[in-house]
N, C-alpha and C. Protein backbone atom coordinates (compact mmCIF):
# COMPACT_ATOMS: atom_id res chain seq x y z
N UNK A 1 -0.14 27.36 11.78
CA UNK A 1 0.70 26.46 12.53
C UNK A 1 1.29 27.21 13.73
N UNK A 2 1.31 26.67 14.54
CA UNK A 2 1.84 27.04 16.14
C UNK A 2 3.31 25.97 16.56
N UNK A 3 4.34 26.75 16.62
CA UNK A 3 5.56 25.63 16.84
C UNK A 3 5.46 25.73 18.48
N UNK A 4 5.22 24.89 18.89
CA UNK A 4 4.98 25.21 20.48
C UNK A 4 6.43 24.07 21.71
N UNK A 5 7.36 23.78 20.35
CA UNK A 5 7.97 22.94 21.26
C UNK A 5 9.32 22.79 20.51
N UNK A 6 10.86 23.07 21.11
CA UNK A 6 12.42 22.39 20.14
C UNK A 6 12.79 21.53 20.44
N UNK A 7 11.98 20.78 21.47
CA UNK A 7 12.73 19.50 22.41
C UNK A 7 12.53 18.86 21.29
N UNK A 8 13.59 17.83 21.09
CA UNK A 8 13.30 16.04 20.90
C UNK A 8 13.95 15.29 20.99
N UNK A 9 13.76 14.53 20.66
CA UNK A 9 14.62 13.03 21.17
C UNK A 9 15.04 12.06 20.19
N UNK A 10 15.10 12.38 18.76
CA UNK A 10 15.23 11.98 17.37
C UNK A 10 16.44 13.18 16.79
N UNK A 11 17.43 12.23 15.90
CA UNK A 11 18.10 12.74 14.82
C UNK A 11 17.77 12.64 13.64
N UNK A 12 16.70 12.58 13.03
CA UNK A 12 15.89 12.70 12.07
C UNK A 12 17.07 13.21 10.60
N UNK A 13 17.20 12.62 9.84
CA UNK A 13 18.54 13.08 9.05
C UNK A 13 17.48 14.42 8.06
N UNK A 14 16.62 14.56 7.85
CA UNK A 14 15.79 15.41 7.57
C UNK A 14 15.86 16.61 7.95
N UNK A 15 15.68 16.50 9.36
CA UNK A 15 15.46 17.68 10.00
C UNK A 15 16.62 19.13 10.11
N UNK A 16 16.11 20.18 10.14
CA UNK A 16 16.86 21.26 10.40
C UNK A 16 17.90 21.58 11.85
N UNK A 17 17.86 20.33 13.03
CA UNK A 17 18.50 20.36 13.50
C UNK A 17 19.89 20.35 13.18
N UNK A 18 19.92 19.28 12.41
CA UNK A 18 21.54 19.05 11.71
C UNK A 18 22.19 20.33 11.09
N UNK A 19 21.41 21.67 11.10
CA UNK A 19 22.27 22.69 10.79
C UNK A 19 22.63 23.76 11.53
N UNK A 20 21.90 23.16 12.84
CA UNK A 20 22.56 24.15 14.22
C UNK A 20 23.69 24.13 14.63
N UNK A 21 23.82 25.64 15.42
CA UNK A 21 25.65 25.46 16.33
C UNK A 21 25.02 24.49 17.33
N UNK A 22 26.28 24.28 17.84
CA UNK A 22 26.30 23.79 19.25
C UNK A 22 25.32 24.46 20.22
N UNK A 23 25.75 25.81 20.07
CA UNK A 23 24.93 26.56 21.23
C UNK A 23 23.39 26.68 21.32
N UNK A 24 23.35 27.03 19.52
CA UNK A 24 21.51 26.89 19.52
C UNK A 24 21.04 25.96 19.74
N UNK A 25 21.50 24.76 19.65
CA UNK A 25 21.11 23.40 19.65
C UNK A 25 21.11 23.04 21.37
N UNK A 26 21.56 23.59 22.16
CA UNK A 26 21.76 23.62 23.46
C UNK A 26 20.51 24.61 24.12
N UNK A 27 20.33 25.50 23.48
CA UNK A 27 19.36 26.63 24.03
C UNK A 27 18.15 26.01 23.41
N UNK A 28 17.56 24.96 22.16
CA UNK A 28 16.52 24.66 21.28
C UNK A 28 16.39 23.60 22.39
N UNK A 29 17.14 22.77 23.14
CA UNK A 29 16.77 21.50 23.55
C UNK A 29 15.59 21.42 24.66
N UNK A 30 16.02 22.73 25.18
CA UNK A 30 14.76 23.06 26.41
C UNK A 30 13.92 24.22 26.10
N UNK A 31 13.69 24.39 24.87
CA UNK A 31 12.62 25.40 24.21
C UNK A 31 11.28 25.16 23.97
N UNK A 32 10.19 25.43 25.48
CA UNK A 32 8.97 25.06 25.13
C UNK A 32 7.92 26.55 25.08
N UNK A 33 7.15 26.33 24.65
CA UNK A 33 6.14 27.80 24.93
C UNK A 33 5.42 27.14 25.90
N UNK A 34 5.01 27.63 26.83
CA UNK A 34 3.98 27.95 28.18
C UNK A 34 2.71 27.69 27.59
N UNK A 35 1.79 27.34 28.43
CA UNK A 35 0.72 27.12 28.20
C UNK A 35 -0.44 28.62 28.00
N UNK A 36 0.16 29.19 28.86
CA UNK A 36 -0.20 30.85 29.05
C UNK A 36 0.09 31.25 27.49
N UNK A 37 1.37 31.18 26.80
CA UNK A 37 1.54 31.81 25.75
C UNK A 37 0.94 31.21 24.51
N UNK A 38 0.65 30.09 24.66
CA UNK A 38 -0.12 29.50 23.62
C UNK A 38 -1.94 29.50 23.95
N UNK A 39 -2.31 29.56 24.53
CA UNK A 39 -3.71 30.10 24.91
C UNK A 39 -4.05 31.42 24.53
N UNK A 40 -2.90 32.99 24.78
CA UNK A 40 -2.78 33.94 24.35
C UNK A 40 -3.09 33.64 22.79
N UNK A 41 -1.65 32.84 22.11
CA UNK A 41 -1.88 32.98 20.65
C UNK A 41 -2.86 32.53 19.68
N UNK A 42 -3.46 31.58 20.52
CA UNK A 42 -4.72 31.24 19.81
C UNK A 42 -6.08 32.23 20.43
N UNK A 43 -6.23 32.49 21.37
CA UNK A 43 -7.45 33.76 21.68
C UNK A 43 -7.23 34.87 20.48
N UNK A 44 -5.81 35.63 20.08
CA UNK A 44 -5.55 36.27 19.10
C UNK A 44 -6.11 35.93 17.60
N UNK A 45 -5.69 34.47 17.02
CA UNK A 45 -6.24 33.86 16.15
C UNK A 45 -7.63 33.52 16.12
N UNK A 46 -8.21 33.33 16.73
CA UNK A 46 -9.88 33.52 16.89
C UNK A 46 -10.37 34.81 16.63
N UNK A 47 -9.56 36.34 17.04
CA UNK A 47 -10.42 37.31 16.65
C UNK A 47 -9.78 37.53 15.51
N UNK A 48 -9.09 37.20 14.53
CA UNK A 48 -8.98 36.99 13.51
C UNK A 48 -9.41 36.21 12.32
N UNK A 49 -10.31 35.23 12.59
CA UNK A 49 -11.52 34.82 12.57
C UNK A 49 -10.72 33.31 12.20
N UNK A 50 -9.40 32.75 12.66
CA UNK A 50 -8.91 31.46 12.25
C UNK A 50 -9.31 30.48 12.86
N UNK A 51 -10.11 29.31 11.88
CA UNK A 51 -10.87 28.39 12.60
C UNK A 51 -10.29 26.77 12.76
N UNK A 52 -9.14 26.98 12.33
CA UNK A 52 -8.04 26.09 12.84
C UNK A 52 -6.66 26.35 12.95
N UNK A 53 -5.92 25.39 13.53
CA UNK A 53 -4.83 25.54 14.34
C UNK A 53 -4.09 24.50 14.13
N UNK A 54 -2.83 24.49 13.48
CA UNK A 54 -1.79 23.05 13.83
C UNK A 54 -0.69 23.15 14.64
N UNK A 55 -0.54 21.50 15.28
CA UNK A 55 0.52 21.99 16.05
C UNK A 55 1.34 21.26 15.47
N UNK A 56 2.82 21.79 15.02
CA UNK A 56 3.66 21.32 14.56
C UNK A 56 5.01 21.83 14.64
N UNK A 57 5.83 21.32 14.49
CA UNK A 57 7.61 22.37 15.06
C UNK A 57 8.11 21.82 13.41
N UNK A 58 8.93 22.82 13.41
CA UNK A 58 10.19 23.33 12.44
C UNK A 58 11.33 22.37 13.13
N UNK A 59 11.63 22.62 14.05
CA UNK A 59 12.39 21.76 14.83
C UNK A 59 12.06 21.18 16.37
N UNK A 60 11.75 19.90 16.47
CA UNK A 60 11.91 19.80 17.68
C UNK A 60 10.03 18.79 17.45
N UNK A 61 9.71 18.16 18.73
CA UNK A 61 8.74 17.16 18.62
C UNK A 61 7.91 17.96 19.74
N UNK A 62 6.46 18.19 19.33
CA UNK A 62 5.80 18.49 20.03
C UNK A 62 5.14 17.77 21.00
N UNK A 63 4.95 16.58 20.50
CA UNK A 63 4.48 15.31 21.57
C UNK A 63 5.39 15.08 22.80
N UNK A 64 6.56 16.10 22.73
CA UNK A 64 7.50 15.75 23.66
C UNK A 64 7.11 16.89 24.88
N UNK A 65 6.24 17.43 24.75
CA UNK A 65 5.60 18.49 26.11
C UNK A 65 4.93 17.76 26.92
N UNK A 66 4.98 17.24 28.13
CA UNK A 66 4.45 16.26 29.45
C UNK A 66 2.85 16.25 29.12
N UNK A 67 2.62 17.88 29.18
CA UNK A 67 0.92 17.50 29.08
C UNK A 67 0.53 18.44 27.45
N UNK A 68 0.98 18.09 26.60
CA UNK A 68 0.32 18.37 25.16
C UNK A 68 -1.01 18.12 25.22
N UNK A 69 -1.99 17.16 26.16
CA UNK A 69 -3.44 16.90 25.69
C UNK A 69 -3.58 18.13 26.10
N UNK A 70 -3.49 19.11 26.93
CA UNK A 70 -4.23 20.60 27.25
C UNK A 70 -3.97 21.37 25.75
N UNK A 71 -2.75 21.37 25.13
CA UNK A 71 -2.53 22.24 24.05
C UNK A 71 -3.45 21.32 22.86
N UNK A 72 -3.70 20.39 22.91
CA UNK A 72 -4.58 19.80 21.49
C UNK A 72 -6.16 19.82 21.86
N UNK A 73 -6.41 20.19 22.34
CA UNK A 73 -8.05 20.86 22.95
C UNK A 73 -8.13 21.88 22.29
């Protein structure tokens, strides 16, 4: 799994947001990885011979990155 995104736009009573400070929750809201850094981490995972990849967050909605179709390729 690759968390590639903390943004979202849901209070999900589930979720691990509800146990942030203020501040992390302020610094998580605009927490995306780069496209650069996620291309890196999967070239890594390939010579490791991993032949799949999920994208999914701990916190935060990944569908919420403008152009996610480049990261789900």
């Amino acid at each position: 799994m690759i968390h590639i995104s903390s943004v979202c736009s849901l209070k999900c009573p589930t979720c691990a947001y509800q146990f942030l400070s203020k501040e992390k929750l302020k610094e998580y809201a605009t927490t995306k990885m780069t496209f650069t850094e996620f291309t890196s981490i999967v070239d890594k995972a390939v010579e490791f011979g991993i032949d799949s990849i999920n994208l999914t967050s701990i916190i935060g909605e990944p569908l919420q990155i403008p152009d996610f179709e480049k990261y789900a390729r």
